[in-house]
Protein backbone atom coordinates (compact mmCIF):
# COMPACT_ATOMS: atom_id res chain seq x y z
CA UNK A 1 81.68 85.92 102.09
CA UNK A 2 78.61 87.47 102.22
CA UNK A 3 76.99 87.00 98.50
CA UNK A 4 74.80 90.07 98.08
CA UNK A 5 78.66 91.78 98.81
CA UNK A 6 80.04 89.31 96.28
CA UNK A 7 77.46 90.14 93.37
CA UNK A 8 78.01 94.01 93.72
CA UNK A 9 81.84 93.51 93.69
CA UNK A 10 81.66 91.51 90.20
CA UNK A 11 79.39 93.78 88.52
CA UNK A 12 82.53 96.76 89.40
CA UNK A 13 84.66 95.06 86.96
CA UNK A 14 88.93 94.23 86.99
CA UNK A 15 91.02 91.40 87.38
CA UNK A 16 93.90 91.43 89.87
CA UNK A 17 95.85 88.82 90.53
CA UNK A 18 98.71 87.50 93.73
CA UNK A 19 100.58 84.15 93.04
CA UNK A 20 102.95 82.80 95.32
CA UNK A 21 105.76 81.29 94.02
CA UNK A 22 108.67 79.07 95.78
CA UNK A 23 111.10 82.77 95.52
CA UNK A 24 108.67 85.06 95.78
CA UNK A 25 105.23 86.85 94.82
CA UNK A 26 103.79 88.31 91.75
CA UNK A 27 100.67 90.77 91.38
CA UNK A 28 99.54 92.10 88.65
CA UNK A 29 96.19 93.57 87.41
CA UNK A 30 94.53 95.10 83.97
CA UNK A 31 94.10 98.67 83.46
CA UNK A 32 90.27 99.28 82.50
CA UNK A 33 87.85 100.98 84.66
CA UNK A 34 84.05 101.05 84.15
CA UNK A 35 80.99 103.18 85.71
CA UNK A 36 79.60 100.46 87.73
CA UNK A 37 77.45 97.94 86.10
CA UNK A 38 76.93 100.27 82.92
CA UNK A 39 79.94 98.53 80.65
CA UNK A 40 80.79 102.16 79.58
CA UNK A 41 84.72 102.12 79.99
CA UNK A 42 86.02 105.44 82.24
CA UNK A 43 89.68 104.40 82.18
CA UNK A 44 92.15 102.86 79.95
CA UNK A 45 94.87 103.51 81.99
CA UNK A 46 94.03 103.61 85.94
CA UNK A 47 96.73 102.27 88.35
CA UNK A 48 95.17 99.07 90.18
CA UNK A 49 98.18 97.15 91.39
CA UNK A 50 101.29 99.21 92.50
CA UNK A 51 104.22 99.29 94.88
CA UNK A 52 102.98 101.80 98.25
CA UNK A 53 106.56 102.09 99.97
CA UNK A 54 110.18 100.11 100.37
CA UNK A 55 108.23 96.63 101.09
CA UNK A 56 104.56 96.22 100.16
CA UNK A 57 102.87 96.00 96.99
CA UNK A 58 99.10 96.74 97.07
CA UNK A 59 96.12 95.75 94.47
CA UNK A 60 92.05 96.12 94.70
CA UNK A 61 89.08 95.56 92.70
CA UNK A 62 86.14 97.49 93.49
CA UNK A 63 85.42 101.02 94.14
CA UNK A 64 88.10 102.80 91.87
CA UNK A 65 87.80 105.51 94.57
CA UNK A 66 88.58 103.32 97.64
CA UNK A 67 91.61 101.49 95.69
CA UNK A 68 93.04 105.23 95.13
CA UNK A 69 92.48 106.99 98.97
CA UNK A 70 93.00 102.86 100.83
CA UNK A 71 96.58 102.59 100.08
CA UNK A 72 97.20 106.26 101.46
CA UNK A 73 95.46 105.72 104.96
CA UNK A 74 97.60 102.58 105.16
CA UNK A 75 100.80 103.72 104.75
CA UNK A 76 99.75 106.81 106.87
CA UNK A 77 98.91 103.82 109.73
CA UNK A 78 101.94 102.11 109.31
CA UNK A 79 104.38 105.24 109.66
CA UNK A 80 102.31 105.91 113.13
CA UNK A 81 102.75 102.21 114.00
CA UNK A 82 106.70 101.83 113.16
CA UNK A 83 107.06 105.39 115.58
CA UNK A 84 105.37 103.61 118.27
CA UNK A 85 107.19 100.48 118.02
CA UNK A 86 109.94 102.36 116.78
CA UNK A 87 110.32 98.81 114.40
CA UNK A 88 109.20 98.28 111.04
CA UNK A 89 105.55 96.25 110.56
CA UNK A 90 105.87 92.92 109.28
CA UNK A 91 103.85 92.07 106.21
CA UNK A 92 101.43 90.73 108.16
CA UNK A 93 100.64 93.51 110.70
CA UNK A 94 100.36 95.30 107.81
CA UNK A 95 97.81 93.07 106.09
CA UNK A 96 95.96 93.30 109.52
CA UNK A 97 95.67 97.17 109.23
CA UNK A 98 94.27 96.73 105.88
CA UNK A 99 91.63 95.03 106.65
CA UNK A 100 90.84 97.17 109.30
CA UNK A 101 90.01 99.80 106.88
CA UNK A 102 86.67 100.32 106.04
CA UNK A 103 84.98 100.19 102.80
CA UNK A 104 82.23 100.03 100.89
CA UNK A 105 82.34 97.40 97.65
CA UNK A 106 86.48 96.94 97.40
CA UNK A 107 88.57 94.00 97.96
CA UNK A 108 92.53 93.88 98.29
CA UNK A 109 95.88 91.77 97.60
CA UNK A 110 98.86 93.11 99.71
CA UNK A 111 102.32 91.13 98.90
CA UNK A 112 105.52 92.65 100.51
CA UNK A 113 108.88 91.17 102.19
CA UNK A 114 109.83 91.02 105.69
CA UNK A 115 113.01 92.38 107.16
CA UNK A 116 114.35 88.51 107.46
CA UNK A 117 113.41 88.19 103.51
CA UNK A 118 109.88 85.81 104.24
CA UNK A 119 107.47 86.81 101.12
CA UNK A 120 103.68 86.39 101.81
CA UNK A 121 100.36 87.03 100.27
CA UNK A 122 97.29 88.37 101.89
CA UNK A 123 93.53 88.63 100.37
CA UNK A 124 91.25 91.00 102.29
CA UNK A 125 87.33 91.36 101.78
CA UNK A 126 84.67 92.58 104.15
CA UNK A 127 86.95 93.17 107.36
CA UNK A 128 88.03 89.27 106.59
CA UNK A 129 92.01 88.57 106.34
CA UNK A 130 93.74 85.46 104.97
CA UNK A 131 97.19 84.18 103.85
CA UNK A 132 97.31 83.20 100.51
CA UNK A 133 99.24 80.01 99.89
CA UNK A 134 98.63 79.69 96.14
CA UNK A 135 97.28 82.63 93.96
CA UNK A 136 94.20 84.16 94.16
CA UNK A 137 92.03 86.54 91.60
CA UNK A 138 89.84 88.22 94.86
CA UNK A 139 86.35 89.25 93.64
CA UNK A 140 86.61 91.20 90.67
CA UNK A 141 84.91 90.62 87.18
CA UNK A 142 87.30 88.76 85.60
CA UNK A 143 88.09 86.59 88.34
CA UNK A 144 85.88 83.59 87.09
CA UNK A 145 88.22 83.56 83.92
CA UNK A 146 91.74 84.05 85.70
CA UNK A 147 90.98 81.51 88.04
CA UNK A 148 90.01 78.64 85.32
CA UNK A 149 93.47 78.88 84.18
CA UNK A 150 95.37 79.99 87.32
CA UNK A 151 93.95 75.97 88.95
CA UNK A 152 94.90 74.33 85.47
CA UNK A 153 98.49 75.75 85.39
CA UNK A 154 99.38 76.87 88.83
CA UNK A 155 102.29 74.59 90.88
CA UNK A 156 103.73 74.28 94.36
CA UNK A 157 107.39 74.54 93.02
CA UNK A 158 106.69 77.58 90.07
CA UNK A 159 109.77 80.09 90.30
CA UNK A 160 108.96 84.02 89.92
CA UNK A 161 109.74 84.07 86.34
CA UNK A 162 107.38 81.10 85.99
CA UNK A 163 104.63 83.07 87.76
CA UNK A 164 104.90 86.27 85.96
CA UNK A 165 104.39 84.44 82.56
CA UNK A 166 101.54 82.56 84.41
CA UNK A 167 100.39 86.29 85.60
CA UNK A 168 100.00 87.50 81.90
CA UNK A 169 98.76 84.61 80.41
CA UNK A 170 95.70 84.41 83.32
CA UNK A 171 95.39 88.19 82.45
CA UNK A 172 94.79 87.36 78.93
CA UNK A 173 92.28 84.95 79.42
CA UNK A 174 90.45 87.12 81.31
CA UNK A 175 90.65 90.41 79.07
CA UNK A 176 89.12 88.24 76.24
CA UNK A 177 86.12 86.94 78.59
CA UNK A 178 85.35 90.23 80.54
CA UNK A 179 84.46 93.08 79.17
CA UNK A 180 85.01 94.94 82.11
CA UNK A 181 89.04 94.23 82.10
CA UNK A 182 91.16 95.08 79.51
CA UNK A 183 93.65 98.10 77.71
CA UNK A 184 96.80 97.14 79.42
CA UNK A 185 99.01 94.95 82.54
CA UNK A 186 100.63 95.48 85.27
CA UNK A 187 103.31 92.48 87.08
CA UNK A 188 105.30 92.80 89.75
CA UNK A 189 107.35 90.27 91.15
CA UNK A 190 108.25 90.48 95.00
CA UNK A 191 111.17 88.75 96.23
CA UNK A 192 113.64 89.03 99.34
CA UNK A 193 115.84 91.06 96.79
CA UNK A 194 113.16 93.52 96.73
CA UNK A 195 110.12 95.08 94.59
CA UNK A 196 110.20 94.99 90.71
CA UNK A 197 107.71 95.96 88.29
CA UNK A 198 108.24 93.80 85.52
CA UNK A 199 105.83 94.13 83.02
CA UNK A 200 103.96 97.60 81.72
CA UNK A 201 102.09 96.85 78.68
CA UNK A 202 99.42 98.66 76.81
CA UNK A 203 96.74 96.44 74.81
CA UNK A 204 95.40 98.20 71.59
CA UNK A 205 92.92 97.07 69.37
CA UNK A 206 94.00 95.75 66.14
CA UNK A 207 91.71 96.61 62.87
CA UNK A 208 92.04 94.81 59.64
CA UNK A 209 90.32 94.82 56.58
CA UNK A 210 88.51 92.31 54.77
């Protein structure tokens, strides 16, 4: 990864999340977008992890702008590709058409099931592709923080209900590190049952008096 790349991506600020699990996949990201490097908050709400069509789930960190127009060139690409080969893409093709897609400063999870029921994980940065095999936190802000406890708590044999608790609790850690993630999660678990979001929670402060 080329680090001048890496330093701009971290100053963007969110934490997204994929964690493979022995049944399945969650993802799941915060909700707080900032202007750049300026820690002045833009969003409480924004959408940065959510289902794109029957099979994939998507997630970036980066430009909020590339996360918003990425997800509709891909799905654009992969109705073109299933008229051609007049067959569904697998998850990976898919994956492989992501990272394709040129950017600027984003990074992207993609998690979806294939037509046999195999669940898999991809992390794309830079034109780069590769399988996850245990969770990652891609390049975001908070990904220091999610990642100390994601490699203290994550296991080979965690189920998807494991992994979504796992999901929020790695979220938390990083919303209380970062100021740059924050206000709310999203989860969703991906199985070969299908795509569930799981988890839509808002964060609010909480004031008290002396």
């Amino acid at each position: 990864m080329d680090s001048e790349l890496k330093n701009q991506m971290l100053k963007t600020g969110t934490t997204i999340l994929g964690i493979v699990c022995k049944d399945g996949v969650v993802m799941a990201a915060d909700r707080r977008v900032t202007l750049g490097g300026s820690g002045i908050i833009y969003s409480k709400n924004a959408e940065k992890v959510r289902q794109i069509n029957d099979y994939l789930v998507f997630s970036g960190c980066g430009s909020m702008t590339e996360i918003q127009k990425v997800p509709q060139l891909l799905v654009a690409e992969l109705k073109l590709k299933e008229l051609k080969s007049k067959s569904r893409p697998s998850v990976k093709q898919a994956a492989s058409l992501l990272s394709n897609i040129r950017v600027q400063m984003s990074a992207f999870l993609l998690a979806g099931f294939d037509e046999d029921g195999k669940v898999s994980l991809y992390d794309t940065l830079a034109g780069s592709l590769d399988k996850v095999e245990s969770y990652s936190a891609s390049v975001g802000s908070g990904m220091p923080f999610a990642l100390g406890y994601l490699e203290r708590s994550w296991k080979k044999d965690l189920t998807v209900e494991q992994g979504v608790n796992l999901a929020i609790e790695s979220l938390k850690s990083s919303t209380q590190r970062d100021e740059a993630s924050g206000n709310g999660i999203d989860v969703f678990t991906i199985t070969k049952s299908g795509i569930k979001k799981v988890v839509s929670q808002e964060i609010q402060p909480n004031f008290k008096e002396d």
